[in-house]
N, C-alpha and C. Protein backbone atom coordinates (compact mmCIF):
# COMPACT_ATOMS: atom_id res chain seq x y z
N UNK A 1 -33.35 -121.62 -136.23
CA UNK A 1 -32.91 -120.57 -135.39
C UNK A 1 -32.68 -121.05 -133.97
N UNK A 2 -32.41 -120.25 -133.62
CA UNK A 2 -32.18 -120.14 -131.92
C UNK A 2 -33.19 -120.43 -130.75
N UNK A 3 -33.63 -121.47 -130.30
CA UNK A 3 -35.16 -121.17 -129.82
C UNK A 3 -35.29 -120.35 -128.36
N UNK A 4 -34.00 -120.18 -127.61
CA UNK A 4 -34.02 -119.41 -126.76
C UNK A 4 -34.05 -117.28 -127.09
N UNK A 5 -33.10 -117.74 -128.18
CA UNK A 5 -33.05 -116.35 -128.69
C UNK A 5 -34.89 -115.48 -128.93
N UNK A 6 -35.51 -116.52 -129.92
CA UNK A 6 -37.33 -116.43 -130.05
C UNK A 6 -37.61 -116.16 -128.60
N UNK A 7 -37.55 -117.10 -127.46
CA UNK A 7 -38.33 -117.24 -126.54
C UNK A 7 -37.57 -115.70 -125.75
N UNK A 8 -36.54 -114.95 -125.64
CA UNK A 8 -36.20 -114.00 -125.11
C UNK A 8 -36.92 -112.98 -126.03
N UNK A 9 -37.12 -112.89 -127.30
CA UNK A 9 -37.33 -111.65 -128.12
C UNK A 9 -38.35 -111.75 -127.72
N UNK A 10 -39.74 -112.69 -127.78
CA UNK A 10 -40.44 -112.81 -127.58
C UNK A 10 -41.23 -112.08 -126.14
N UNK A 11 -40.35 -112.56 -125.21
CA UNK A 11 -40.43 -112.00 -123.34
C UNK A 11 -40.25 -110.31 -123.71
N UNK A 12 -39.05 -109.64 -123.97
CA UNK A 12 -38.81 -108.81 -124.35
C UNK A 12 -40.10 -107.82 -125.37
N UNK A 13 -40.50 -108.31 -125.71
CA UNK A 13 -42.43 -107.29 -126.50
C UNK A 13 -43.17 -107.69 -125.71
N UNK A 14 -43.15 -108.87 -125.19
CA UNK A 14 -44.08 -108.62 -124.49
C UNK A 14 -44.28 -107.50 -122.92
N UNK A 15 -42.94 -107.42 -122.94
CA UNK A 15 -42.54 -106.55 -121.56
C UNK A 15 -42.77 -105.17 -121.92
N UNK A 16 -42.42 -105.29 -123.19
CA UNK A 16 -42.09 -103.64 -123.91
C UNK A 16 -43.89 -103.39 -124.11
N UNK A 17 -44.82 -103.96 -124.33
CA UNK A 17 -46.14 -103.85 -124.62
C UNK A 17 -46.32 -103.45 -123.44
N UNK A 18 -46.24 -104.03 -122.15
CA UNK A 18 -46.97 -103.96 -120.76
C UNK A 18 -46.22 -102.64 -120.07
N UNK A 19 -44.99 -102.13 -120.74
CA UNK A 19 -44.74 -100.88 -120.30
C UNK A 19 -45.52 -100.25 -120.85
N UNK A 20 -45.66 -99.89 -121.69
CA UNK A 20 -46.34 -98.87 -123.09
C UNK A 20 -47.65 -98.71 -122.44
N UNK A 21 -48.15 -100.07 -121.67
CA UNK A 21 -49.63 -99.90 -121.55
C UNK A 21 -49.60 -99.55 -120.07
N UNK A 22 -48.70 -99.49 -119.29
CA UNK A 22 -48.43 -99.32 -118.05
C UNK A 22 -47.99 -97.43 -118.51
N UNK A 23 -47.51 -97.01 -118.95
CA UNK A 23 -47.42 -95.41 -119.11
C UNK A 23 -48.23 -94.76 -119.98
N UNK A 24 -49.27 -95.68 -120.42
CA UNK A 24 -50.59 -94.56 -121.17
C UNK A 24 -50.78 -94.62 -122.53
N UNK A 25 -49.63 -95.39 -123.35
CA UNK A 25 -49.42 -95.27 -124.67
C UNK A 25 -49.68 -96.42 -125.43
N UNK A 26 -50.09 -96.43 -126.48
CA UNK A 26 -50.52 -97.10 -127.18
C UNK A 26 -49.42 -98.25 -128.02
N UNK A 27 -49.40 -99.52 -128.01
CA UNK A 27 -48.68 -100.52 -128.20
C UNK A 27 -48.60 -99.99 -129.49
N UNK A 28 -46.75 -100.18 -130.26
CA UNK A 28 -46.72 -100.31 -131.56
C UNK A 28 -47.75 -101.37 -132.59
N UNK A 29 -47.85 -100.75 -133.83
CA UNK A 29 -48.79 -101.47 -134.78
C UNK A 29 -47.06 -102.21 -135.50
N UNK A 30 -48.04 -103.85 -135.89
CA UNK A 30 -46.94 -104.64 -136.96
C UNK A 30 -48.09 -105.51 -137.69
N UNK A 31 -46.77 -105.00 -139.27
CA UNK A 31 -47.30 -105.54 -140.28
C UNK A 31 -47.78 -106.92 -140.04
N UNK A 32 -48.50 -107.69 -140.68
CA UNK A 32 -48.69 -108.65 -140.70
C UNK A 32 -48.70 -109.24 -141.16
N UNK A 33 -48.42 -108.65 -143.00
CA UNK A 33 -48.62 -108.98 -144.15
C UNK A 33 -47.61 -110.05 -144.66
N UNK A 34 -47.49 -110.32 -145.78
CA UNK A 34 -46.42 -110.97 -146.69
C UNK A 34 -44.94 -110.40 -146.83
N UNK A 35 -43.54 -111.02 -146.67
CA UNK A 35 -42.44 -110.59 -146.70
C UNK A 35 -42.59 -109.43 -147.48
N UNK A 36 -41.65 -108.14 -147.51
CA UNK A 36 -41.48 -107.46 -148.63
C UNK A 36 -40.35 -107.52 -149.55
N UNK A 37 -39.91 -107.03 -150.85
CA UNK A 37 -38.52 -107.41 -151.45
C UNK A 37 -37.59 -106.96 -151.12
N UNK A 38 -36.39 -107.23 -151.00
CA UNK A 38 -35.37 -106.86 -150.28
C UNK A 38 -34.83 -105.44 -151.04
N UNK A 39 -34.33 -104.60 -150.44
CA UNK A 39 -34.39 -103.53 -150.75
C UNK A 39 -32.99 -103.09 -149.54
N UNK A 40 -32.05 -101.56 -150.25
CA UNK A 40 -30.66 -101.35 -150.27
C UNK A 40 -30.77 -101.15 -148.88
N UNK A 41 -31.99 -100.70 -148.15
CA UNK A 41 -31.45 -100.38 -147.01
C UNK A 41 -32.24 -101.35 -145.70
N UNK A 42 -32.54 -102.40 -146.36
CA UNK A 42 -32.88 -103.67 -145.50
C UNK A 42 -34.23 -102.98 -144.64
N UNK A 43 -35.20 -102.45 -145.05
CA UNK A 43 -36.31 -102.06 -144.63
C UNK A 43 -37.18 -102.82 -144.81
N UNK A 44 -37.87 -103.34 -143.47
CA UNK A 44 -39.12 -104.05 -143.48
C UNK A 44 -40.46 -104.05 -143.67
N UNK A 45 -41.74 -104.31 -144.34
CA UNK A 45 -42.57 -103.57 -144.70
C UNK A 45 -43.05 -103.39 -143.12
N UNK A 46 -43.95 -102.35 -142.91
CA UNK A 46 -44.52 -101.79 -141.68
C UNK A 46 -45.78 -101.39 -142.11
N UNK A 47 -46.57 -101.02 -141.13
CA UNK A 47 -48.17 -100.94 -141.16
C UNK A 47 -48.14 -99.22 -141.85
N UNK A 48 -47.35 -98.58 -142.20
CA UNK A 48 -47.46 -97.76 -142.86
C UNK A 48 -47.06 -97.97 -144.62
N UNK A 49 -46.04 -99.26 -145.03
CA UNK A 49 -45.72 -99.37 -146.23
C UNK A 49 -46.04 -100.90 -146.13
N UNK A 50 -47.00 -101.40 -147.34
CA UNK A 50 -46.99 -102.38 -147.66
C UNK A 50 -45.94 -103.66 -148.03
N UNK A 51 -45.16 -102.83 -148.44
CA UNK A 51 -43.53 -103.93 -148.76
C UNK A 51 -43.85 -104.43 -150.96
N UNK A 52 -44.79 -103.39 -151.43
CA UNK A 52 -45.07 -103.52 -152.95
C UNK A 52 -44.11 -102.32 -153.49
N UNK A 53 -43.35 -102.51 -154.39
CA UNK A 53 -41.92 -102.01 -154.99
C UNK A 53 -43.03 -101.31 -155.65
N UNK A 54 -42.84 -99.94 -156.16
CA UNK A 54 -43.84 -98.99 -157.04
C UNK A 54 -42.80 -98.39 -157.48
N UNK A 55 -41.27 -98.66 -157.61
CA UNK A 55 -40.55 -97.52 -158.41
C UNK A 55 -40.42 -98.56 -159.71
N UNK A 56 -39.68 -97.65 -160.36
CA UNK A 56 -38.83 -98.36 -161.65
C UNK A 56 -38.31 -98.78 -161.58
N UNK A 57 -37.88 -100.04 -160.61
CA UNK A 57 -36.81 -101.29 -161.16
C UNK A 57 -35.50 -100.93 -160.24
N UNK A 58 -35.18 -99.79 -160.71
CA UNK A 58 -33.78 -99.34 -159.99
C UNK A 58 -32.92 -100.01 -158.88
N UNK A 59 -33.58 -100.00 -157.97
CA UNK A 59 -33.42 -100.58 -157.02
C UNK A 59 -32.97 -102.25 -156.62
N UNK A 60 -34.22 -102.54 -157.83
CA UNK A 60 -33.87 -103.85 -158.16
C UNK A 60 -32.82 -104.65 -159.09
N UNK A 61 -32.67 -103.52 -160.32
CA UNK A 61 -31.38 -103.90 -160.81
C UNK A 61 -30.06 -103.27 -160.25
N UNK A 62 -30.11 -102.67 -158.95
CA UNK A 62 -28.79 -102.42 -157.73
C UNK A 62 -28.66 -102.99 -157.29
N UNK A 63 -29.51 -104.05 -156.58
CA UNK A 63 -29.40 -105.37 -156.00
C UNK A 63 -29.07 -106.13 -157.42
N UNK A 64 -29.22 -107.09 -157.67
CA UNK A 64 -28.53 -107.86 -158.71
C UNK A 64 -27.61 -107.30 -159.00
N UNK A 65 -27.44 -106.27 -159.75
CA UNK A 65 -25.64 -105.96 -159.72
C UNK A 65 -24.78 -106.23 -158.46
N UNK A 66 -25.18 -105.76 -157.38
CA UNK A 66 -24.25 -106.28 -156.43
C UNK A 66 -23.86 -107.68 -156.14
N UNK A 67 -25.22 -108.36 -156.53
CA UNK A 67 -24.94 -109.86 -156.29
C UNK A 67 -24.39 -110.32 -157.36
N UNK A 68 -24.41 -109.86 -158.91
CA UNK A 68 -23.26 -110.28 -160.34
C UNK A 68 -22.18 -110.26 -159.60
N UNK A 69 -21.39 -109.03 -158.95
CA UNK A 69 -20.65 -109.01 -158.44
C UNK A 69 -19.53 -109.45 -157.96
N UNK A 70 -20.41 -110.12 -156.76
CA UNK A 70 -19.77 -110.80 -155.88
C UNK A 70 -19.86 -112.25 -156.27
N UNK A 71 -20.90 -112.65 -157.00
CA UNK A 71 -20.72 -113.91 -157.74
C UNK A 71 -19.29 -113.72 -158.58
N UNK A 72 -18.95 -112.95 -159.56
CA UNK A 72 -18.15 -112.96 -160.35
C UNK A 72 -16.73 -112.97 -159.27
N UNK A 73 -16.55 -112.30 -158.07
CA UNK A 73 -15.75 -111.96 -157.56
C UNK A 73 -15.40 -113.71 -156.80
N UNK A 74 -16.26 -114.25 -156.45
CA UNK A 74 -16.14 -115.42 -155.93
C UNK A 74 -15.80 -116.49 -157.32
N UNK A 75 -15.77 -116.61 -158.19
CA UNK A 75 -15.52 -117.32 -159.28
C UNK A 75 -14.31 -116.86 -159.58
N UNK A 76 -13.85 -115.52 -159.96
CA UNK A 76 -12.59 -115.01 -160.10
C UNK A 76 -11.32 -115.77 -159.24
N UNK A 77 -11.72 -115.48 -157.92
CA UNK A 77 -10.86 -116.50 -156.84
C UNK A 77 -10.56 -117.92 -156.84
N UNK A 78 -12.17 -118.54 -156.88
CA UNK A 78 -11.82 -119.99 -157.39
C UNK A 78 -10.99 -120.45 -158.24
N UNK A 79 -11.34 -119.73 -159.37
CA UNK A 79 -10.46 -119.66 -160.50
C UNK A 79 -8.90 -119.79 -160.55
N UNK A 80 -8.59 -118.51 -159.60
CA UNK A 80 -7.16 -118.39 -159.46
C UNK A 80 -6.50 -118.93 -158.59
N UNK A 81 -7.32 -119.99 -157.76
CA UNK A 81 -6.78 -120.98 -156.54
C UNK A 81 -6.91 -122.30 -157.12
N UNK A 82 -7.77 -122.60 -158.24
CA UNK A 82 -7.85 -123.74 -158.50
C UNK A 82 -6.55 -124.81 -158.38
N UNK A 83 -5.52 -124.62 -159.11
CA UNK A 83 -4.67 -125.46 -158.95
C UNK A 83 -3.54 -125.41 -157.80
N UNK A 84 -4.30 -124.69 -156.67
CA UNK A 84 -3.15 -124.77 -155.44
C UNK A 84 -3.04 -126.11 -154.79
């Protein structure tokens, strides 16, 4: 990555903490835990959701279909450019 980009995000919470604590309020809580699975609407686990999938699959076979997909869609092309 970027190491200036880190070192600004970084400055940036910490600034955002020292406001929060400078107007009375209590610093956001972050997970700390283990990645969670990727999921349709790119949600990160948070100190309220663990990031452990408890539905039926669904979700998970929506992702893979999208990625059959676009695999197939990228092979399709190759395919039909091959001999340019």
């Amino acid at each position: 990555g970027d190491p200036m980009a880190e070192y600004f995000r970084g400055k940036r919470a910490a600034a955002a903490v020292a406001a929060a604590a400078a107007a009375g309020a209590e610093p956001r809580r972050v997970y700390r835990g283990p990645q969670g699975p990727p999921n349709r609407f790119d949600v990160a686990p948070g100190w309220r959701w663990d990031g452990i999938d408890r539905g039926n699959g669904w979700e998970k076979k929506l992702l893979l279909r999208r990625a059959d997909m676009g695999a197939a869609s990228k092979r399709q092309h190759m395919w039909s450019t091959e001999d340019m």
